[in-house]
Protein backbone atom coordinates (compact mmCIF):
# COMPACT_ATOMS: atom_id res chain seq x y z
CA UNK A 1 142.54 88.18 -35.87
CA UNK A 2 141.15 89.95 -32.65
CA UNK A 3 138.05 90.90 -34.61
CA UNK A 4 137.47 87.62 -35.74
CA UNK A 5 137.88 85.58 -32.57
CA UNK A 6 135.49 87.91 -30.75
CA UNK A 7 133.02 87.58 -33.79
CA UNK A 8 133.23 83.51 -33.31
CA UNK A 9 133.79 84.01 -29.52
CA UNK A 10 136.64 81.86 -29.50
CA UNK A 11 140.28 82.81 -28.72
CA UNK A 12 142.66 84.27 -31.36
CA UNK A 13 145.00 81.17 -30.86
CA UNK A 14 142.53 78.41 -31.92
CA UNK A 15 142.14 80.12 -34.96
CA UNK A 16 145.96 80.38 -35.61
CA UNK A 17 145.74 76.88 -35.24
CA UNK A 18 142.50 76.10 -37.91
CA UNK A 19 144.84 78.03 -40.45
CA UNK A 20 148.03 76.18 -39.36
CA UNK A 21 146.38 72.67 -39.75
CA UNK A 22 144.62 74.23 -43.38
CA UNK A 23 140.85 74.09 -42.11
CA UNK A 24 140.52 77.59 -42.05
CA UNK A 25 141.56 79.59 -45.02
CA UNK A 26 143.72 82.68 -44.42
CA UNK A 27 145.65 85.15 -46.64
CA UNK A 28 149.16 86.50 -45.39
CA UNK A 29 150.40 89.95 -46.26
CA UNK A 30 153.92 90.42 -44.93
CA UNK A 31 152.82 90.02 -40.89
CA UNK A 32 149.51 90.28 -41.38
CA UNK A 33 146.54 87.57 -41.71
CA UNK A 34 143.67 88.17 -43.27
CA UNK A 35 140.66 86.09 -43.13
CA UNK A 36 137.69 85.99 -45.45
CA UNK A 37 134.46 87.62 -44.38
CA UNK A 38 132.64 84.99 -46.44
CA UNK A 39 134.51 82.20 -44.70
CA UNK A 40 133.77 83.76 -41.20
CA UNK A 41 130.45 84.27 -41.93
CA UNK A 42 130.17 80.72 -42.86
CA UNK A 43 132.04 79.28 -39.83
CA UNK A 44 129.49 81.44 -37.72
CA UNK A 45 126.40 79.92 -39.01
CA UNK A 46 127.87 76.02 -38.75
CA UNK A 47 128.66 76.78 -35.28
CA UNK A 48 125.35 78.04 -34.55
CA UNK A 49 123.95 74.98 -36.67
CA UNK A 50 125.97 72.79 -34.39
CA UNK A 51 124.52 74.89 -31.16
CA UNK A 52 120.39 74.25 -32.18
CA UNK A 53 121.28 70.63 -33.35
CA UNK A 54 122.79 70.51 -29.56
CA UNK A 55 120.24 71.99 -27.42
CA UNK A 56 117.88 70.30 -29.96
């Protein structure tokens, strides 16, 4: 989850909540989450999407 906060610069709890509320899809193993690259790499680009449609 560390990993994929610092890719999306955001902080490991707002992701807990994405999964919690079902907007972000995770996989649990036992303790573990596991996120999809796919999905990250998806999230990534609509945030930057969001960032040029911003600054314009």
């Amino acid at each position: 989850m560390q990993e994929a906060a610092r890719l999306l610069r955001t902080h490991p709890h707002f992701l807990y909540r994405l999964i919690r509320q079902g907007r972000l899809p995770a996989l649990r193993l036992g303790r573990a989450i596991r996120l999809s690259e796919d999905v990250l790499r998806r999230m990534l680009e609509s945030r930057e999407q969001e960032g040029v449609s911003r600054n314009g």
